[in-house]
C-alpha atoms as a PDB file:
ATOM      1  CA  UNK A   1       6.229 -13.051 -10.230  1.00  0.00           C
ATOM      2  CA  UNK A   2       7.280 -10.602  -7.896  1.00  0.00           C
ATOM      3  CA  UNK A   3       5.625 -10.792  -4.187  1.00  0.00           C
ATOM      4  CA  UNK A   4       4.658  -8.275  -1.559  1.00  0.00           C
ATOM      5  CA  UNK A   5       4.201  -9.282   2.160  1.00  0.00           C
ATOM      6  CA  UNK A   6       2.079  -7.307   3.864  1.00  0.00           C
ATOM      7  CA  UNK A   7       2.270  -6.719   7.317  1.00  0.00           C
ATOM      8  CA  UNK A   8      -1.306  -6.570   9.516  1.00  0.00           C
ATOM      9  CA  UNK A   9      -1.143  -3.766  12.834  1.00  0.00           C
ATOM     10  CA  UNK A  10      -0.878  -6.988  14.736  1.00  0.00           C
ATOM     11  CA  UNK A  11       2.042  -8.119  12.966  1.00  0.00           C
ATOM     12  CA  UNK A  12       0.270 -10.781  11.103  1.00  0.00           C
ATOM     13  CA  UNK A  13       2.250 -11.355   7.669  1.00  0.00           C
ATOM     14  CA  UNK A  14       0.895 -12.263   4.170  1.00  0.00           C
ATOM     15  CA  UNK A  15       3.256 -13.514   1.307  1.00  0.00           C
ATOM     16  CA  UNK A  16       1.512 -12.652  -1.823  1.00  0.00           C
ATOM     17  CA  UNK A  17       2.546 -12.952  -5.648  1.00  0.00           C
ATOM     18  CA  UNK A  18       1.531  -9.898  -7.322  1.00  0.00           C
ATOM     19  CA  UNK A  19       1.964  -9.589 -10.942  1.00  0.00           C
ATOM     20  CA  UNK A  20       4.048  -6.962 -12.640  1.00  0.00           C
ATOM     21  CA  UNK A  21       1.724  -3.419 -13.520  1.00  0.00           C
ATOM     22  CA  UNK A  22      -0.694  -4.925 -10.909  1.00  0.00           C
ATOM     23  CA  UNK A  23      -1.033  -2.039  -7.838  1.00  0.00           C
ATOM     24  CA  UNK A  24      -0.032  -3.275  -4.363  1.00  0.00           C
ATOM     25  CA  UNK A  25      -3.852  -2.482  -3.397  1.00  0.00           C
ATOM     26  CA  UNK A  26      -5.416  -4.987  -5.895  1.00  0.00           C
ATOM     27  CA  UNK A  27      -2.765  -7.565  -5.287  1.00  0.00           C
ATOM     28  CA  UNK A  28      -4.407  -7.567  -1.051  1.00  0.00           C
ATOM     29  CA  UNK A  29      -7.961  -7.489  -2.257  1.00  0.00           C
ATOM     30  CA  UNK A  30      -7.554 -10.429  -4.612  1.00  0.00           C
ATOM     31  CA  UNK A  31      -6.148 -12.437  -1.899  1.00  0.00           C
ATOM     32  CA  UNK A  32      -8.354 -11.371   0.950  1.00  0.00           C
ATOM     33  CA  UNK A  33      -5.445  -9.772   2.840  1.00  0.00           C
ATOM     34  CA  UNK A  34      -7.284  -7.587   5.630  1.00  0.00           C
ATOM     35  CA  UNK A  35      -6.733  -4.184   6.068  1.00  0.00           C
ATOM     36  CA  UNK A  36      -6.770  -2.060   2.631  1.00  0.00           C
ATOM     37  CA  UNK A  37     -10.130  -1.701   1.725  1.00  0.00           C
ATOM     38  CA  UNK A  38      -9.660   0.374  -1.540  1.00  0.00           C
ATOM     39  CA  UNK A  39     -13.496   1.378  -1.567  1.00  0.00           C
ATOM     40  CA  UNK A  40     -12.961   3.532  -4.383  1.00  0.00           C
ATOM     41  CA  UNK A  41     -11.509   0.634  -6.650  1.00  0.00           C
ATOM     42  CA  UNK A  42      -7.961   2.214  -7.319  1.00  0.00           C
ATOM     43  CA  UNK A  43      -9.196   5.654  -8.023  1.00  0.00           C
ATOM     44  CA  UNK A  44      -7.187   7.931  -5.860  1.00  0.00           C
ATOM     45  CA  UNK A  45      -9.755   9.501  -4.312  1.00  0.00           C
ATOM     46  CA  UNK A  46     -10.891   7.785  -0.796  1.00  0.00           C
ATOM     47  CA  UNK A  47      -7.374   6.706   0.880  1.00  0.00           C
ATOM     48  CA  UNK A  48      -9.057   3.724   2.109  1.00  0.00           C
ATOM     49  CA  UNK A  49      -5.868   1.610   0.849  1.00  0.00           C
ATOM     50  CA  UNK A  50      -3.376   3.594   3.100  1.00  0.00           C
ATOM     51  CA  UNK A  51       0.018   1.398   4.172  1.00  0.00           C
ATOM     52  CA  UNK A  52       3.136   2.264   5.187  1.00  0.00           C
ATOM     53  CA  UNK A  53       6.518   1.637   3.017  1.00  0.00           C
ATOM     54  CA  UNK A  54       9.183  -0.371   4.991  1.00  0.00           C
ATOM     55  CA  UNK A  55      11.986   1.551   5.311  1.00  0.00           C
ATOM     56  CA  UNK A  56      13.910  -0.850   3.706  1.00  0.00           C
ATOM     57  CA  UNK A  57      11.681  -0.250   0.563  1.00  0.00           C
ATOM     58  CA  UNK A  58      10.940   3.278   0.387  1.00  0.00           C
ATOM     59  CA  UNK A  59      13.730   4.266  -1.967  1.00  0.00           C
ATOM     60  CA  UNK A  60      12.796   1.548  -4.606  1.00  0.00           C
ATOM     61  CA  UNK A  61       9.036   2.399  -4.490  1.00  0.00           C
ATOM     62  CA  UNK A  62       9.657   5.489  -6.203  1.00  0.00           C
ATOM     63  CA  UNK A  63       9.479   9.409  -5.529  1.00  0.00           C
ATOM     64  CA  UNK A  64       7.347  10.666  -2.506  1.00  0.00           C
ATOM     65  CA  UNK A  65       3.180  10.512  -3.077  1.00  0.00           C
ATOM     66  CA  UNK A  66       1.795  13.001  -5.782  1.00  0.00           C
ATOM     67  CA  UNK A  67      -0.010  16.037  -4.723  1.00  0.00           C
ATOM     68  CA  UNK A  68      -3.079  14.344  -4.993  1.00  0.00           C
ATOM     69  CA  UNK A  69      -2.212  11.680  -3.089  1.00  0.00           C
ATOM     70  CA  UNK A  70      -0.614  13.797  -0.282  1.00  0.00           C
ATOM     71  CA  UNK A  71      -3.870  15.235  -0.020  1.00  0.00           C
ATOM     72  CA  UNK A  72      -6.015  12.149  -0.309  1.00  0.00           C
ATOM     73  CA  UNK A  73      -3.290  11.013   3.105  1.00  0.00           C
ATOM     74  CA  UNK A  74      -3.425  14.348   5.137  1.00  0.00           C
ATOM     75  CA  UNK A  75      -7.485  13.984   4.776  1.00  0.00           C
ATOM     76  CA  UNK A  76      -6.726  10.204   6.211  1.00  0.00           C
ATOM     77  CA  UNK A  77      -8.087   9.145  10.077  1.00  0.00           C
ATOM     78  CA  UNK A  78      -4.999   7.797  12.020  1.00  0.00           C
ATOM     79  CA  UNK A  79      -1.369   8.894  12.119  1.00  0.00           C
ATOM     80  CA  UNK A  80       0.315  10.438   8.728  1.00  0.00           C
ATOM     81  CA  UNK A  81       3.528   8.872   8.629  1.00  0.00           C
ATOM     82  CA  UNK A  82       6.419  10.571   5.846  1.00  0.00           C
ATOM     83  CA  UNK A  83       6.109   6.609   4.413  1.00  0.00           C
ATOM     84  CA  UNK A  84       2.350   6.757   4.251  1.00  0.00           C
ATOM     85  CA  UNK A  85       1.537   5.918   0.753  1.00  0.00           C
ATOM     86  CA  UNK A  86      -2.208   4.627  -1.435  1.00  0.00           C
ATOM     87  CA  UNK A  87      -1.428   0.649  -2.256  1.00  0.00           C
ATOM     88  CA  UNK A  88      -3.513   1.719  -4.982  1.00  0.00           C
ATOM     89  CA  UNK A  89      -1.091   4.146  -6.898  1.00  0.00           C
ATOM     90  CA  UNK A  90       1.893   1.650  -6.263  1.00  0.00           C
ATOM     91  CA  UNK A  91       1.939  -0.323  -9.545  1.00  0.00           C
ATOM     92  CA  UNK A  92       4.291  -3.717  -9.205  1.00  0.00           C
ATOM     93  CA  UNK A  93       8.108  -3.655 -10.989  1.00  0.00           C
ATOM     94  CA  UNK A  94      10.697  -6.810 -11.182  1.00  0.00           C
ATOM     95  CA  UNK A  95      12.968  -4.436  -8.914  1.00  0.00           C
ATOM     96  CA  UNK A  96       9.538  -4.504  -6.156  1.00  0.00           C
ATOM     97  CA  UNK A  97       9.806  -8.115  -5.614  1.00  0.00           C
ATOM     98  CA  UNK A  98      10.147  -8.497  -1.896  1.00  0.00           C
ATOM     99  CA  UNK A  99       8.677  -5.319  -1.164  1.00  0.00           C
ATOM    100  CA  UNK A 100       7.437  -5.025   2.604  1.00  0.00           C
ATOM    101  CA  UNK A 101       4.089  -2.751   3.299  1.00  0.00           C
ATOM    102  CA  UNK A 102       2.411  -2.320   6.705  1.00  0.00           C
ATOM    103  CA  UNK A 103      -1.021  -1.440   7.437  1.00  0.00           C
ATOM    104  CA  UNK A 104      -2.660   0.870   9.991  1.00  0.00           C
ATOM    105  CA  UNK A 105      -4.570  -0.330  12.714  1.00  0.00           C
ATOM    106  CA  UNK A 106      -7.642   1.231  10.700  1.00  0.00           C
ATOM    107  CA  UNK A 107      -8.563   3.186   7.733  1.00  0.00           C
ATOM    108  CA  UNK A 108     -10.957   5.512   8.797  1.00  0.00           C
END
């Protein structure tokens, strides 16, 4: 199973196994990872499950955020990074395993 480590504002770091199709978003909630809330439930529409790609990572994880998305990020409280992406419209591959996401200090 591929795994995702999540990286807290503080620095704090969380191994997880997330399983393939699963979103990045789900695979924090599950395991009571702080920081992405994902109030809506995966639904692109509240951007409470904002991280940022690692660099490292960015490539692999796939084209830059859909329009709705971009929106859903602009309309987001904090800093809008080019990396910023929703953990909930990242959906888990084999070729993700190892993939490295940080979280903001907040989402709202």
């Amino acid at each position: 199973m591929p795994t995702v480590t999540y990286v807290e504002a503080d620095g704090a770091r969380h191994v997880i196994d997330v399983p393939v199709d699963e979103n990045v978003m789900h695979g924090a909630q599950y395991n009571n990872v702080p920081g992405i809330l994902g109030e809506c439930g995966g639904g692109c529409s509240c951007a409470t499950c904002r991280c940022y790609i690692d660099e490292a990572w960015a490539a692999k994880v796939g084209g830059p955020a859909s329009d709705a998305e971009r929106d859903l990020l602009i309309g987001a409280d904090g800093e809008l990074k080019p990396n910023a992406r929703l953990s909930c419209q990242i959906a888990m591959t084999p070729e993700l395993d190892g993939l490295v996401v940080h979280m903001p200090e907040h989402q709202f």
